[in-house]
N, C-alpha and C. Protein backbone atom coordinates (compact mmCIF):
# COMPACT_ATOMS: atom_id res chain seq x y z
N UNK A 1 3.36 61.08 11.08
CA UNK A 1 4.57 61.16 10.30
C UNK A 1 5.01 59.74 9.93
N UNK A 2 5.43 59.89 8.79
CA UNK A 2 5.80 58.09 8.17
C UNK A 2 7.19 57.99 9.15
N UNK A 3 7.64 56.41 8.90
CA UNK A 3 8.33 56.05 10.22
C UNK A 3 9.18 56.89 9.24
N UNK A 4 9.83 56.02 8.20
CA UNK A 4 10.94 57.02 7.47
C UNK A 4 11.18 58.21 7.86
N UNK A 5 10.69 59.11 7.96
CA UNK A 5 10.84 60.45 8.31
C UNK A 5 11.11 60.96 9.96
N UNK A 6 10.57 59.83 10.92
CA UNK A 6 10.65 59.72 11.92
C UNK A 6 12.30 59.47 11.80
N UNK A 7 12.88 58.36 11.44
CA UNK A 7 14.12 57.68 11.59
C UNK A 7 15.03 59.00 10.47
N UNK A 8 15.01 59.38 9.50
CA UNK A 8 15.33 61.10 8.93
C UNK A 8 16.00 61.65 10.09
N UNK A 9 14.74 62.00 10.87
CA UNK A 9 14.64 62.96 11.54
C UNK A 9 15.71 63.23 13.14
N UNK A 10 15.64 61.55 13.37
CA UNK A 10 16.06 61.22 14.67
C UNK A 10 17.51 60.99 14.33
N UNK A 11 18.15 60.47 12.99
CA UNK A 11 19.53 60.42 12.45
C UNK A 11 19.99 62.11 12.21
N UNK A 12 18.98 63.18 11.57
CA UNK A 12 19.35 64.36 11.85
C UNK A 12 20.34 65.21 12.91
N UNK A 13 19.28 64.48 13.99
CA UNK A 13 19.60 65.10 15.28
C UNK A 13 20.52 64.92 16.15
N UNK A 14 20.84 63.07 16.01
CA UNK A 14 22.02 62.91 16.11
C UNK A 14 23.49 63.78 15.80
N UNK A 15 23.18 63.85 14.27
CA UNK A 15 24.29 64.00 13.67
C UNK A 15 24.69 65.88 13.77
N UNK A 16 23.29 66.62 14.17
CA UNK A 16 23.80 67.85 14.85
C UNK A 16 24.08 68.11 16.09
N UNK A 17 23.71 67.30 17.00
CA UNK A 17 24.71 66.95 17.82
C UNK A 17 26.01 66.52 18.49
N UNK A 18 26.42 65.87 17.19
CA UNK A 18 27.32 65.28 17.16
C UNK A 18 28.39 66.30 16.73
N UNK A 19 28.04 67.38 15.88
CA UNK A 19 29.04 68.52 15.27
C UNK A 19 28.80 69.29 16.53
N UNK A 20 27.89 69.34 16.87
CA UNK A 20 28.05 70.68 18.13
C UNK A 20 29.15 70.46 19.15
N UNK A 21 28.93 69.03 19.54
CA UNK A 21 30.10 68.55 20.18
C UNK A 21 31.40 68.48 19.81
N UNK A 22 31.55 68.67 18.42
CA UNK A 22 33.13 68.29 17.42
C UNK A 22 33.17 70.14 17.76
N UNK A 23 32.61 71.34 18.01
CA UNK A 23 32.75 72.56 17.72
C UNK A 23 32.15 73.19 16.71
N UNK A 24 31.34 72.79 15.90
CA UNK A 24 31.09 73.11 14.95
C UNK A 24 29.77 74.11 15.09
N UNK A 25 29.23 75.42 14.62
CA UNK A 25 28.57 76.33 14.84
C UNK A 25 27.06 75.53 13.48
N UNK A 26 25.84 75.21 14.50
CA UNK A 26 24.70 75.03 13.31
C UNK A 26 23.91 76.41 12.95
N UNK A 27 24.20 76.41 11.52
CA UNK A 27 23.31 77.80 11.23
C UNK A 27 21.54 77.58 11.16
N UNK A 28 21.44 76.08 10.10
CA UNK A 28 20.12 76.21 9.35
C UNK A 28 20.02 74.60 9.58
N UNK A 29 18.93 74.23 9.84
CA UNK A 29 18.65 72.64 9.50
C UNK A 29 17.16 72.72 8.68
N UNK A 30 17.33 71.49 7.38
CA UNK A 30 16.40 71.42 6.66
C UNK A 30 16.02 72.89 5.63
N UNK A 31 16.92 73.80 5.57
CA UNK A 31 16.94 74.33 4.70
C UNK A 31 16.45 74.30 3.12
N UNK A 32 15.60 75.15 2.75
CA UNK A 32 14.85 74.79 1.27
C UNK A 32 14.97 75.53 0.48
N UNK A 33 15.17 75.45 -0.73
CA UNK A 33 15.58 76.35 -1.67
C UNK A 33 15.32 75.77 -2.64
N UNK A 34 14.10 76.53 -3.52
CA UNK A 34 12.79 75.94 -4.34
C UNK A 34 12.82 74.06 -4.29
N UNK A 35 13.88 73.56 -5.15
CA UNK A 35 13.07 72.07 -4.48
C UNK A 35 14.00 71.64 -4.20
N UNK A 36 14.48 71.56 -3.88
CA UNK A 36 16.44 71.20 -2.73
C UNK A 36 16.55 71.45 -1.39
N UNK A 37 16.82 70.22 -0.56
CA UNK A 37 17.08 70.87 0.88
C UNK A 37 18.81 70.59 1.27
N UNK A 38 18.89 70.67 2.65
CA UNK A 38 20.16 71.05 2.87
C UNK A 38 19.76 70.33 4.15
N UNK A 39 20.41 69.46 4.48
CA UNK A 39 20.05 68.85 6.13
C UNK A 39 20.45 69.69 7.25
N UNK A 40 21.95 69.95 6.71
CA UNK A 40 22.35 70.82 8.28
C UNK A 40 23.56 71.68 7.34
N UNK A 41 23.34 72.85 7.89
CA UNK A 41 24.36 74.17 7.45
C UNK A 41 24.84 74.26 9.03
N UNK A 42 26.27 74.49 8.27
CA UNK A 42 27.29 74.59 10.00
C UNK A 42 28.44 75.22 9.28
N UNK A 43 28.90 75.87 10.04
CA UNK A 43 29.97 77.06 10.16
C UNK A 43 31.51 76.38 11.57
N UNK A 44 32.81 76.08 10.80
CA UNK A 44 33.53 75.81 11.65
C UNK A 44 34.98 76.29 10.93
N UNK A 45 35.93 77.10 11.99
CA UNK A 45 37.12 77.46 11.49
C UNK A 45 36.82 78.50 10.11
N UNK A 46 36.13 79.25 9.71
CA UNK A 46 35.58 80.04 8.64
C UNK A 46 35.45 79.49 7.27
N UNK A 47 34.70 78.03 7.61
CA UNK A 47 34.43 77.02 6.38
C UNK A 47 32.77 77.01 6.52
N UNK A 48 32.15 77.12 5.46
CA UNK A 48 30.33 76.77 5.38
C UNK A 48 30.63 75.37 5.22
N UNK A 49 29.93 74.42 6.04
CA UNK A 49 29.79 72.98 5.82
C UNK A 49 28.13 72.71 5.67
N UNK A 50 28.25 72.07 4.50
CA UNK A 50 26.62 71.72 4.37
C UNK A 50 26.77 69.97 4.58
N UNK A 51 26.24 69.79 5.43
CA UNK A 51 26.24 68.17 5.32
C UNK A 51 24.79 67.71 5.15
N UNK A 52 24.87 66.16 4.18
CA UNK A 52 23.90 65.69 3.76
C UNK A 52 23.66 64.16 4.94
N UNK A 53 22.61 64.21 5.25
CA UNK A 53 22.60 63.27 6.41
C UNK A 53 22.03 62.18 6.22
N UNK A 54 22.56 60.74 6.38
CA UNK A 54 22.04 59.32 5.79
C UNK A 54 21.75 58.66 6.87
N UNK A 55 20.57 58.09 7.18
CA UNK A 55 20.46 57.29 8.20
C UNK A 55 19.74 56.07 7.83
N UNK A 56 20.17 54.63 8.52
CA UNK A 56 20.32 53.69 7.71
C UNK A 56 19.93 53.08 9.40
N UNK A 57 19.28 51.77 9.32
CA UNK A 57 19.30 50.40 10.26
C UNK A 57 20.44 49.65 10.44
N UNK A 58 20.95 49.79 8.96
CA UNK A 58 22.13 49.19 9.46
C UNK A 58 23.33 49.46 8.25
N UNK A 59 24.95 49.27 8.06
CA UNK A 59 25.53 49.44 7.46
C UNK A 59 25.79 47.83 5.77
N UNK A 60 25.00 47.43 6.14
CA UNK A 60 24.90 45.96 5.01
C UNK A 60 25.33 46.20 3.98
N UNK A 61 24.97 47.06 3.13
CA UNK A 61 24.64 47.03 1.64
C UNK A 61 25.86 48.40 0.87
N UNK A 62 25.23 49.62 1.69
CA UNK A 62 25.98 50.48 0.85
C UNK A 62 26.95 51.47 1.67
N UNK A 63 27.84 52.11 0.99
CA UNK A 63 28.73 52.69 2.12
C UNK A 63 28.29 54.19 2.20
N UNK A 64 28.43 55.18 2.82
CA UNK A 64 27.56 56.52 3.08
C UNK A 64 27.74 57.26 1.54
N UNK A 65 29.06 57.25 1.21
CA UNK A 65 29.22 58.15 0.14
C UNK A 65 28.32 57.41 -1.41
N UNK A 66 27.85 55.88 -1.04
CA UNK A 66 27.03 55.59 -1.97
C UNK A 66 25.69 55.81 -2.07
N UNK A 67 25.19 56.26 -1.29
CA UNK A 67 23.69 56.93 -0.24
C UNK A 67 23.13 57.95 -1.37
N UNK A 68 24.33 58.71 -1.55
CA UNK A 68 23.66 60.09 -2.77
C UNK A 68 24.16 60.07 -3.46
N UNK A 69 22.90 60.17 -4.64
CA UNK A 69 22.96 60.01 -5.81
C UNK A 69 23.92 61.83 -6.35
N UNK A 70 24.30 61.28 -7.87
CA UNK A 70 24.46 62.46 -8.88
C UNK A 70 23.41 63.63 -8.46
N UNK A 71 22.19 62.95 -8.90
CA UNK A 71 20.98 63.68 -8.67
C UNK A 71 20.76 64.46 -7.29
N UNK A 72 21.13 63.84 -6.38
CA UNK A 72 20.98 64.72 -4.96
C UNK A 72 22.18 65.85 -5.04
N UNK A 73 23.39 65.38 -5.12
CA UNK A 73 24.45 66.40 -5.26
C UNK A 73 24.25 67.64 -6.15
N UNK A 74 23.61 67.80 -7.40
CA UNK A 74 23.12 68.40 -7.92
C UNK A 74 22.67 69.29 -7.02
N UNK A 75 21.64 69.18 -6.72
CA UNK A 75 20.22 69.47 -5.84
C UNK A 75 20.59 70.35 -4.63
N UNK A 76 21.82 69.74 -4.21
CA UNK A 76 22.36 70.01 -2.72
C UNK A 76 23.56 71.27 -3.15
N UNK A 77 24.16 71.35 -4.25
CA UNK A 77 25.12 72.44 -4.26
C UNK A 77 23.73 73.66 -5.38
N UNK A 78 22.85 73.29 -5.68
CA UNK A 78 22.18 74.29 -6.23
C UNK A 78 21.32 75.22 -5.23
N UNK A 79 21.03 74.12 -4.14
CA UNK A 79 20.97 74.78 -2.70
C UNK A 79 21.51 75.90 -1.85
N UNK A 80 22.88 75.25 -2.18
CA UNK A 80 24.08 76.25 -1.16
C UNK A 80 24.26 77.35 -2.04
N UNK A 81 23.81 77.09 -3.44
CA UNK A 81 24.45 78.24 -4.34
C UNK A 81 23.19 79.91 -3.52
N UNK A 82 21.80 78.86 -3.36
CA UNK A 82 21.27 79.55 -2.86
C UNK A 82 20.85 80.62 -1.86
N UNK A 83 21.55 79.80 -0.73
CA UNK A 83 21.99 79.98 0.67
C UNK A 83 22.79 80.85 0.53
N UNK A 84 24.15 80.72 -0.13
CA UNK A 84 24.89 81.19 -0.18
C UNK A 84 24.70 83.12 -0.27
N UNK A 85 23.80 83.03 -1.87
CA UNK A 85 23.40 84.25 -2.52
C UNK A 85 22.52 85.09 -1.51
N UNK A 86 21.44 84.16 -0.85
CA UNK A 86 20.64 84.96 -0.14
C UNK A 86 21.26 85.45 1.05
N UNK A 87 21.73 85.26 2.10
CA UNK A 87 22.80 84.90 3.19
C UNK A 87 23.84 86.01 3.26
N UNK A 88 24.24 86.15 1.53
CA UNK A 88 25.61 86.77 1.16
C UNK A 88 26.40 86.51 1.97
N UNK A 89 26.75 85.52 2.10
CA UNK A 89 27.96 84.44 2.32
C UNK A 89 29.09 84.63 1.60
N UNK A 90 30.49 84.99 2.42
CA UNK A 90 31.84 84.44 1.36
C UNK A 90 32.75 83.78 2.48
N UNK A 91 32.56 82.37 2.22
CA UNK A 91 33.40 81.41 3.22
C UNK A 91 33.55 80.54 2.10
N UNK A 92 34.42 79.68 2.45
CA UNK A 92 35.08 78.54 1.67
C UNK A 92 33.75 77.32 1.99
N UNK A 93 33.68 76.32 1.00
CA UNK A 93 32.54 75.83 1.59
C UNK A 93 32.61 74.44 0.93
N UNK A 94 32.47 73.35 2.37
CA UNK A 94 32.71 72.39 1.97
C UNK A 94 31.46 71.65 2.39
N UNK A 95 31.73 70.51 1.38
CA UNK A 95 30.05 69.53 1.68
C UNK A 95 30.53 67.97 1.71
N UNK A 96 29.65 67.98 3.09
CA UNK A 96 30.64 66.76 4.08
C UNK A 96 29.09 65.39 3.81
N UNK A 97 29.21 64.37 4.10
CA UNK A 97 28.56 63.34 4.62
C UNK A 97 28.18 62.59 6.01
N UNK A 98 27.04 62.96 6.72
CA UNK A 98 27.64 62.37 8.15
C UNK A 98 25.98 61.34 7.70
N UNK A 99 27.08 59.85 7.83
CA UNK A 99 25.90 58.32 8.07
C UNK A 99 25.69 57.59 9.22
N UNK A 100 24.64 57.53 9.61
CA UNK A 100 23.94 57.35 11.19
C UNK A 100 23.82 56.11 11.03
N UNK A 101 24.22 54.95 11.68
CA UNK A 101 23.55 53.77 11.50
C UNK A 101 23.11 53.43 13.21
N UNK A 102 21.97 52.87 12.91
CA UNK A 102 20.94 52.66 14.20
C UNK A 102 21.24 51.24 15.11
N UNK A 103 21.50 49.99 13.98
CA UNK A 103 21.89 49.06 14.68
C UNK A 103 22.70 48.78 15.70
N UNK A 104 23.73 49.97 15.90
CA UNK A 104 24.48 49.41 17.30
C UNK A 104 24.23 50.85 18.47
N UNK A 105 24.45 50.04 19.74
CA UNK A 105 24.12 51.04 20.49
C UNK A 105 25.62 51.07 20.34
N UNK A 106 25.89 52.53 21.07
CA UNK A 106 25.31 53.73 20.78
C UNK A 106 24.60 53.88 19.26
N UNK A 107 24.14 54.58 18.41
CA UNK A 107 24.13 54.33 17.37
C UNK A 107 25.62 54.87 16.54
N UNK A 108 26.22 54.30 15.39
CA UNK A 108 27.06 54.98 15.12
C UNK A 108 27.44 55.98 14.16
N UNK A 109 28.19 57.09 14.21
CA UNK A 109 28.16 57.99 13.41
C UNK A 109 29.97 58.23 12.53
N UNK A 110 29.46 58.04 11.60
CA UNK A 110 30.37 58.25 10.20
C UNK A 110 30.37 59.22 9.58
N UNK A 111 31.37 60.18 9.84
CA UNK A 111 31.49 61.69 9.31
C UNK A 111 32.61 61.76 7.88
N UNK A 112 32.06 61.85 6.88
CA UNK A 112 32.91 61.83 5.68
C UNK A 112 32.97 63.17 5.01
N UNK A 113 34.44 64.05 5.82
CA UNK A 113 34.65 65.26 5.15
C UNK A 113 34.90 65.40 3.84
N UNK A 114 34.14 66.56 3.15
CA UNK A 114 34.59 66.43 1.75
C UNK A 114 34.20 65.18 0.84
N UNK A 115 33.40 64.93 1.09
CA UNK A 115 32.60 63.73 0.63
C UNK A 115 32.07 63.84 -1.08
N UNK A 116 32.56 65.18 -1.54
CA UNK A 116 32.06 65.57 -2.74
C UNK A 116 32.07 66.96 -3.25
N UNK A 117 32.35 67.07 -4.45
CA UNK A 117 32.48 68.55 -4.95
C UNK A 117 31.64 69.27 -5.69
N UNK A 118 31.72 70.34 -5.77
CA UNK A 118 31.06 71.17 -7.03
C UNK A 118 31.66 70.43 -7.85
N UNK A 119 30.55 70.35 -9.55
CA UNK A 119 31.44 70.26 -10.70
C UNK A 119 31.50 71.63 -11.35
N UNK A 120 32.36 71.63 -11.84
CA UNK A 120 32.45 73.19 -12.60
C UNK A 120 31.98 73.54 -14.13
């Protein structure tokens, strides 16, 4: 596995951990829906939270909510539209940001609710 995907993977896990501990119920991780994924689907207080997960060496350059593009957001609510339909889902549903940065121990985690909307 390329390291990238290694370090993906290990910021993932963090960061569902990190909701399990906040209360938060994980439904789906890595979720696919034709070419769109979904990092982590979680269920808290009768809200669908899809969060998109950034993991970084370090915080230098860009801030989490600059991480994803137009293009991913796209991608990521055409996803949930998916999830949603297949699932038959009716919860309110919000799509959060959680950014992992590795450089400090612990490593640290940056949870940005509502980090972005549907456009209509």
């Amino acid at each position: 596995m390329a390291e990238h995907n290694e370090t993906g993977n290990f910021g993932e896990n963090l960061a569902a951990n990190y909701l399990q501990k906040k209360g938060y119920k994980i439904h789906e991780r890595n979720f696919v829906f034709e070419r769109a994924e979904i990092d982590i689907i979680a269920e808290k207080e009768n809200t669908l939270i899809i969060v998109e997960v950034k993991t970084r060496a370090s915080e230098l350059f860009e801030t989490a909510t600059e991480l994803v593009s137009s293009r991913q957001i796209k991608q990521i609510i055409a996803a949930t539209e998916g999830y949603i339909h297949l699932r038959d889902i009716d919860l309110e549903t919000r799509f959060d940001i959680i950014a992992v940065i590795l450089d400090e121990r612990p490593p640290k985690i940056e949870h940005i609710k509502e980090a972005f909307y549907p456009t209509l």
